[in-house]
PDB file of N, CA and C in Angstrom:
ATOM      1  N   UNK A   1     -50.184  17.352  20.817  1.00  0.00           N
ATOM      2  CA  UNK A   1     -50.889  16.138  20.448  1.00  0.00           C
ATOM      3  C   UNK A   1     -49.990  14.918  20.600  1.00  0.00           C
ATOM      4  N   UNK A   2     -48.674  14.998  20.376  1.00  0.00           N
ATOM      5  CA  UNK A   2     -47.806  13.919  20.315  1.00  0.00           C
ATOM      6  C   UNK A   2     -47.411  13.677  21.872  1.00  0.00           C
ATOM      7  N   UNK A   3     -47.794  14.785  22.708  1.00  0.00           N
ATOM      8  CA  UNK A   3     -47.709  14.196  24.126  1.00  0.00           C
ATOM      9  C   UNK A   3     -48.457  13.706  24.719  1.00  0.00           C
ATOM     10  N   UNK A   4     -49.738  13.752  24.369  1.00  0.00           N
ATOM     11  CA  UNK A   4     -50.737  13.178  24.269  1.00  0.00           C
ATOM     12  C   UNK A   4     -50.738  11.835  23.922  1.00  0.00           C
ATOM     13  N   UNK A   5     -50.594  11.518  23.175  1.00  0.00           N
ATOM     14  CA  UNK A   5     -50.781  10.039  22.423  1.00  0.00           C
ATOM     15  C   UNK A   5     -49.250   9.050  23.080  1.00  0.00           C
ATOM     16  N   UNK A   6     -48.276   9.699  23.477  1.00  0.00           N
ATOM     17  CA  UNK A   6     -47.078   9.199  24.274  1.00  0.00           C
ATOM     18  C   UNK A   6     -47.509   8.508  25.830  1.00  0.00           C
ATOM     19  N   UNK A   7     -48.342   9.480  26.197  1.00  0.00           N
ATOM     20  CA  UNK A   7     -48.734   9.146  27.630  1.00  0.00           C
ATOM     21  C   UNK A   7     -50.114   8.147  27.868  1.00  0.00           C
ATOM     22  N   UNK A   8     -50.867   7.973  26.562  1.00  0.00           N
ATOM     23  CA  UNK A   8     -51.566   7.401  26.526  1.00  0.00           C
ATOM     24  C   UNK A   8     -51.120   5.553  26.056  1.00  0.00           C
ATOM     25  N   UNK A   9     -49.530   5.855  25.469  1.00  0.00           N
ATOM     26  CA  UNK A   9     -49.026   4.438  25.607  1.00  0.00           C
ATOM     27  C   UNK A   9     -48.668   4.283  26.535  1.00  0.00           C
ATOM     28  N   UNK A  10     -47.675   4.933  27.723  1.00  0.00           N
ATOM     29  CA  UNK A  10     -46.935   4.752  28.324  1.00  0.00           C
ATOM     30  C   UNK A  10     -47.940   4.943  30.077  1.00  0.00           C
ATOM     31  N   UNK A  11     -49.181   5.361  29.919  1.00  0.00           N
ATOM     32  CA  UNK A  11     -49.801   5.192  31.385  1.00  0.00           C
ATOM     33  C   UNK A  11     -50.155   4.004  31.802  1.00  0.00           C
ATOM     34  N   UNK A  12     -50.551   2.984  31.158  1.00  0.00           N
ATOM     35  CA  UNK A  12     -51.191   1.753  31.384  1.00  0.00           C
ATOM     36  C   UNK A  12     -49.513   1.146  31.692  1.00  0.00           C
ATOM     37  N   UNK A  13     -48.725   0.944  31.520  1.00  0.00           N
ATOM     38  CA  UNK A  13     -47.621   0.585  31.724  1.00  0.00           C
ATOM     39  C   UNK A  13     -47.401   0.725  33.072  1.00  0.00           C
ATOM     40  N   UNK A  14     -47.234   2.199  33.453  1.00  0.00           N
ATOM     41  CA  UNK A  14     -46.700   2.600  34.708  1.00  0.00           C
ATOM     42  C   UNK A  14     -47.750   1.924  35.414  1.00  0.00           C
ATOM     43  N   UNK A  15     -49.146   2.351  35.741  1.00  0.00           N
ATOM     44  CA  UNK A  15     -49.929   1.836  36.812  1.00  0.00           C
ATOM     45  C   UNK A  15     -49.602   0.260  36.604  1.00  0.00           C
ATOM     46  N   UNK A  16     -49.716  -0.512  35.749  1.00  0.00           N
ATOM     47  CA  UNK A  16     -49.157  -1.708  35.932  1.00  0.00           C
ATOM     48  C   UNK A  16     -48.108  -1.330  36.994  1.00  0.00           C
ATOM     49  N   UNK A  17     -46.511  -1.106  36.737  1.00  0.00           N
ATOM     50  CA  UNK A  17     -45.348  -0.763  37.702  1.00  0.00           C
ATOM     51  C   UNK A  17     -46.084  -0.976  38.876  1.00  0.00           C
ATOM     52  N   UNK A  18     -47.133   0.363  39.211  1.00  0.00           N
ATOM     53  CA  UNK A  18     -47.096   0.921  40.525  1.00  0.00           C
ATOM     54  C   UNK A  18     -47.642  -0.248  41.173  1.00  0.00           C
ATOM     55  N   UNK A  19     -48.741  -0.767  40.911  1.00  0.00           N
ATOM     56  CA  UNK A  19     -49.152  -2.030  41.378  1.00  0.00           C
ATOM     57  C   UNK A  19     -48.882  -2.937  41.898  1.00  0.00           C
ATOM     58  N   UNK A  20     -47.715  -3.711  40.699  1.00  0.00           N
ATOM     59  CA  UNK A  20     -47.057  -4.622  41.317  1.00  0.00           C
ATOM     60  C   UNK A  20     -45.998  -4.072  42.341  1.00  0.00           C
ATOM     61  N   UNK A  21     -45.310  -2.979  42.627  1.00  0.00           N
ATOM     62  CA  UNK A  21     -44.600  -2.567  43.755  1.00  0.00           C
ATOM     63  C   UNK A  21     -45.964  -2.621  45.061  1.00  0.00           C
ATOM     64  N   UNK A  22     -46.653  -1.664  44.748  1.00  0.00           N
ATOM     65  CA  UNK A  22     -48.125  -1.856  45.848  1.00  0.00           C
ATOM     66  C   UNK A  22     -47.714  -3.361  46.081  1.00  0.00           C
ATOM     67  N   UNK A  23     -47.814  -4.100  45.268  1.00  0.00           N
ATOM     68  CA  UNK A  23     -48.272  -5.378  45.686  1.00  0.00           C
ATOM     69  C   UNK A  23     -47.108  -5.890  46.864  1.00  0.00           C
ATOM     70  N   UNK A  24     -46.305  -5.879  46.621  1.00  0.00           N
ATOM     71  CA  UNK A  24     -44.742  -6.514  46.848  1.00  0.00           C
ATOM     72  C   UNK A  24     -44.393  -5.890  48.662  1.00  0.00           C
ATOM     73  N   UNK A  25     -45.027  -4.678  48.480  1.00  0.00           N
ATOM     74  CA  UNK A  25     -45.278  -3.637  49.576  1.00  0.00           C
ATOM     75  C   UNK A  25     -45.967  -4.062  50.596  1.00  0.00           C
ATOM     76  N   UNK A  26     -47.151  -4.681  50.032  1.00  0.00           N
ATOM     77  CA  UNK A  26     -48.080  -4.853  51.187  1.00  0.00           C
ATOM     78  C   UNK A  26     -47.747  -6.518  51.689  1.00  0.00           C
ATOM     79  N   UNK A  27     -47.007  -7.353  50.192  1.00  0.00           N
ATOM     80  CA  UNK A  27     -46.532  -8.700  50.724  1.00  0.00           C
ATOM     81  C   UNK A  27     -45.279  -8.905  52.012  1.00  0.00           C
ATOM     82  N   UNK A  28     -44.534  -7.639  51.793  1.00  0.00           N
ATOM     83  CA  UNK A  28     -43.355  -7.740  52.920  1.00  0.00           C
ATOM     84  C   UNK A  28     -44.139  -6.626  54.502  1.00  0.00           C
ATOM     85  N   UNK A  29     -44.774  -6.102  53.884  1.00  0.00           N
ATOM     86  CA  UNK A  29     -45.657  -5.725  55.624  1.00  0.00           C
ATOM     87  C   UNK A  29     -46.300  -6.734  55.616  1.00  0.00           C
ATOM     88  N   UNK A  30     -47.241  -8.048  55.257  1.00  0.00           N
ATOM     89  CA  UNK A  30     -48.000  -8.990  56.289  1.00  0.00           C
ATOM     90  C   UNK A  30     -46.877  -9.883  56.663  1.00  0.00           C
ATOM     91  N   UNK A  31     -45.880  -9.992  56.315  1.00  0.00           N
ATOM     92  CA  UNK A  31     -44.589 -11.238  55.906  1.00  0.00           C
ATOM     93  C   UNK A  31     -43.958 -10.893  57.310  1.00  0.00           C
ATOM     94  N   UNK A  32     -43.588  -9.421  57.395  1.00  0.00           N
ATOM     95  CA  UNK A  32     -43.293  -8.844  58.807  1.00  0.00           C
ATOM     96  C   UNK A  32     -44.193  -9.385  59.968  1.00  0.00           C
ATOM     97  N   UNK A  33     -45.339  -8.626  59.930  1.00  0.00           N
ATOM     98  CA  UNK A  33     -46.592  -8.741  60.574  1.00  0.00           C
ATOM     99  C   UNK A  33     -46.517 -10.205  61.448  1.00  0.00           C
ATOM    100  N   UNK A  34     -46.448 -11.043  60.721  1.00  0.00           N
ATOM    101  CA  UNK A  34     -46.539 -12.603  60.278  1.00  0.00           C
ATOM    102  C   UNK A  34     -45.618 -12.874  61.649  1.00  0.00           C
ATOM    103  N   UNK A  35     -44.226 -12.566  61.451  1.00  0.00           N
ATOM    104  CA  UNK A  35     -43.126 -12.801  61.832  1.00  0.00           C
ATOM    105  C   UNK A  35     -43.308 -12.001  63.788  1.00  0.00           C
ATOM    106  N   UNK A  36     -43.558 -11.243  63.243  1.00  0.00           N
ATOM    107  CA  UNK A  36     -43.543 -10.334  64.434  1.00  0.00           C
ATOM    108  C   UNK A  36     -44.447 -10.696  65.449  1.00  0.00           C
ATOM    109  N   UNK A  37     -46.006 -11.641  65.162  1.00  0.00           N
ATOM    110  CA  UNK A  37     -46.462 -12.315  66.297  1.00  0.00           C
ATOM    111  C   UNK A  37     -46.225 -13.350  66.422  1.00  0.00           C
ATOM    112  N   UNK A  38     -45.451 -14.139  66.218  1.00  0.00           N
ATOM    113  CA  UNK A  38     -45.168 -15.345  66.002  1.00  0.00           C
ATOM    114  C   UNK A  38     -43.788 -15.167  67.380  1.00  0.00           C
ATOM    115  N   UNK A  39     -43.113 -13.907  67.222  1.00  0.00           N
ATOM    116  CA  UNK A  39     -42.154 -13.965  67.603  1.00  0.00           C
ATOM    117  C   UNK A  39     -42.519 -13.275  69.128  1.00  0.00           C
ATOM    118  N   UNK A  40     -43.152 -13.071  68.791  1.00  0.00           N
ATOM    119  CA  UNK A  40     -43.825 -12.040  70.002  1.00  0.00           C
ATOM    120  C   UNK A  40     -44.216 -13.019  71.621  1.00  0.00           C
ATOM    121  N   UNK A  41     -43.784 -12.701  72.979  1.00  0.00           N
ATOM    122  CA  UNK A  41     -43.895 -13.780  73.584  1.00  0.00           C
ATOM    123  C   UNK A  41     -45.194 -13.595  74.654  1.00  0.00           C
ATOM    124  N   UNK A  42     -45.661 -15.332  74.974  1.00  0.00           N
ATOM    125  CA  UNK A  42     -46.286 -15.391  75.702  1.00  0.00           C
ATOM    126  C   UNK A  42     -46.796 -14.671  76.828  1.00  0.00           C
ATOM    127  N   UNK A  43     -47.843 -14.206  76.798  1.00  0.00           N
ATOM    128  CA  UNK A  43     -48.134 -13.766  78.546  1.00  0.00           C
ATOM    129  C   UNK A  43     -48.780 -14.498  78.926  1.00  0.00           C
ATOM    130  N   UNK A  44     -48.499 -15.035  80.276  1.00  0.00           N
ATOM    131  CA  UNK A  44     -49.533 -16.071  81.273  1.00  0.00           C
ATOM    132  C   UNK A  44     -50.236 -15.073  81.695  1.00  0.00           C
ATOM    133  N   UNK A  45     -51.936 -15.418  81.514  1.00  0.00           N
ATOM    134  CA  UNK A  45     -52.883 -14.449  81.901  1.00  0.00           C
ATOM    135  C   UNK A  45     -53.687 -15.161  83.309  1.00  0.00           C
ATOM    136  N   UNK A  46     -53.685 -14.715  84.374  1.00  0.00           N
ATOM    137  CA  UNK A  46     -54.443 -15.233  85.256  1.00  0.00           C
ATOM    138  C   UNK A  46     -55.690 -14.300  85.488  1.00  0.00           C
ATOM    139  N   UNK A  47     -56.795 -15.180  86.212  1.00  0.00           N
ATOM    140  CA  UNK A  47     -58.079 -14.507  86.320  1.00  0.00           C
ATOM    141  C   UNK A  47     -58.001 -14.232  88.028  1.00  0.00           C
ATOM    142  N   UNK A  48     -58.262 -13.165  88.011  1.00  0.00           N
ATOM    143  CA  UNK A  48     -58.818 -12.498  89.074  1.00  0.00           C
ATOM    144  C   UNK A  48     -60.014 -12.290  90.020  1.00  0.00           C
ATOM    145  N   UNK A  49     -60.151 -12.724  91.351  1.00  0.00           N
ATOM    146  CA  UNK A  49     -61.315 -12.861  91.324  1.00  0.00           C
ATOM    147  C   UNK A  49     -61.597 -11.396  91.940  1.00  0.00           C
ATOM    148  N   UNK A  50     -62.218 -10.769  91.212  1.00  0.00           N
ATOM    149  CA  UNK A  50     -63.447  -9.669  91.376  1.00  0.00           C
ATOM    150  C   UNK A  50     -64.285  -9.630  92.806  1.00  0.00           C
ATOM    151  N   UNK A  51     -64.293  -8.726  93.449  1.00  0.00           N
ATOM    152  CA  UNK A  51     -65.294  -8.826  94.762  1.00  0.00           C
ATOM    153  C   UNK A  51     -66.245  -7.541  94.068  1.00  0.00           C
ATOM    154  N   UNK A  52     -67.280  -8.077  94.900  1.00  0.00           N
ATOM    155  CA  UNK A  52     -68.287  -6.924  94.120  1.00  0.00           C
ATOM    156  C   UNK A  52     -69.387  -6.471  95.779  1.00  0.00           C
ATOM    157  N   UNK A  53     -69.769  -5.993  95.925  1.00  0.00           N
ATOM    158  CA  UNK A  53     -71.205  -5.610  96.653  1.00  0.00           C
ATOM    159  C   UNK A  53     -71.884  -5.541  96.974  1.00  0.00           C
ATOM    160  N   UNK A  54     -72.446  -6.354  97.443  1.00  0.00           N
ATOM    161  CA  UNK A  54     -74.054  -6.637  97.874  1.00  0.00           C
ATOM    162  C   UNK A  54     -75.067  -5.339  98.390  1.00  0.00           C
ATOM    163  N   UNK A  55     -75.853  -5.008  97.382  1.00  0.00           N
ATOM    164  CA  UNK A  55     -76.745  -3.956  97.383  1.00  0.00           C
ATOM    165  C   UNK A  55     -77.423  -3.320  98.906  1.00  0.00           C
ATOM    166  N   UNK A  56     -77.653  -5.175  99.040  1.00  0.00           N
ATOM    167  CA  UNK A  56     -78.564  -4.890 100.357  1.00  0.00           C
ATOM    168  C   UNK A  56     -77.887  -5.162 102.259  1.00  0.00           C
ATOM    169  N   UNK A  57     -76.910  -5.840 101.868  1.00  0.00           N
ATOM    170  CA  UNK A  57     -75.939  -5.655 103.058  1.00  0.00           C
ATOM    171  C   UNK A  57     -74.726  -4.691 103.223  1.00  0.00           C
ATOM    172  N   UNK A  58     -74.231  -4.465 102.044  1.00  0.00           N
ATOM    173  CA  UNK A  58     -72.988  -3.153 101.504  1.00  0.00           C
ATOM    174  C   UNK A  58     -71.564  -4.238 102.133  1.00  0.00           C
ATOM    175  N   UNK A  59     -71.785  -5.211 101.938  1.00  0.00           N
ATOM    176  CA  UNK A  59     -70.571  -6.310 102.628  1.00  0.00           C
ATOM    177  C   UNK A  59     -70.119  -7.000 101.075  1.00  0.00           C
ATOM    178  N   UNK A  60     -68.982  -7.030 100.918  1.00  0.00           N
ATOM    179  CA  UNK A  60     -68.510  -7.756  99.948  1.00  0.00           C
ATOM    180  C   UNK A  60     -68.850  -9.638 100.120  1.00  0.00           C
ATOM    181  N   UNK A  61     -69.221  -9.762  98.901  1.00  0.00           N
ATOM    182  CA  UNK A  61     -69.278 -11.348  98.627  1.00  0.00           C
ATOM    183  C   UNK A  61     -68.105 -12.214  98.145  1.00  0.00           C
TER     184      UNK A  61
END
């Protein structure tokens, strides 16, 4: 019974703990995240032009 009533003070405590670590956890992975596209470099994207088919001649347009 007395372990009982020990863990029933002392659980609300811990999940508090775990939480704020959760928290702190997930603040330094977006903080990374953050950092990491920021840092991350440019690609020049060019467009391509596509040839496609003409159904009824079979000759590219």
């Amino acid at each position: 019974m007395e372990f009982l009533t020990v863990y029933l003070i002392i659980a609300p405590f811990l999940c508090l703990i775990g939480a704020a670590l959760l928290q702190c956890v997930t603040d330094k992975i977006k903080t990374a995240l953050a950092q990491k596209t920021k840092a991350a470099c440019k690609h020049s994207y060019s467009v391509e032009k596509l040839a496609y088919h003409d159904n009824e001649t079979r000759k590219a347009v």
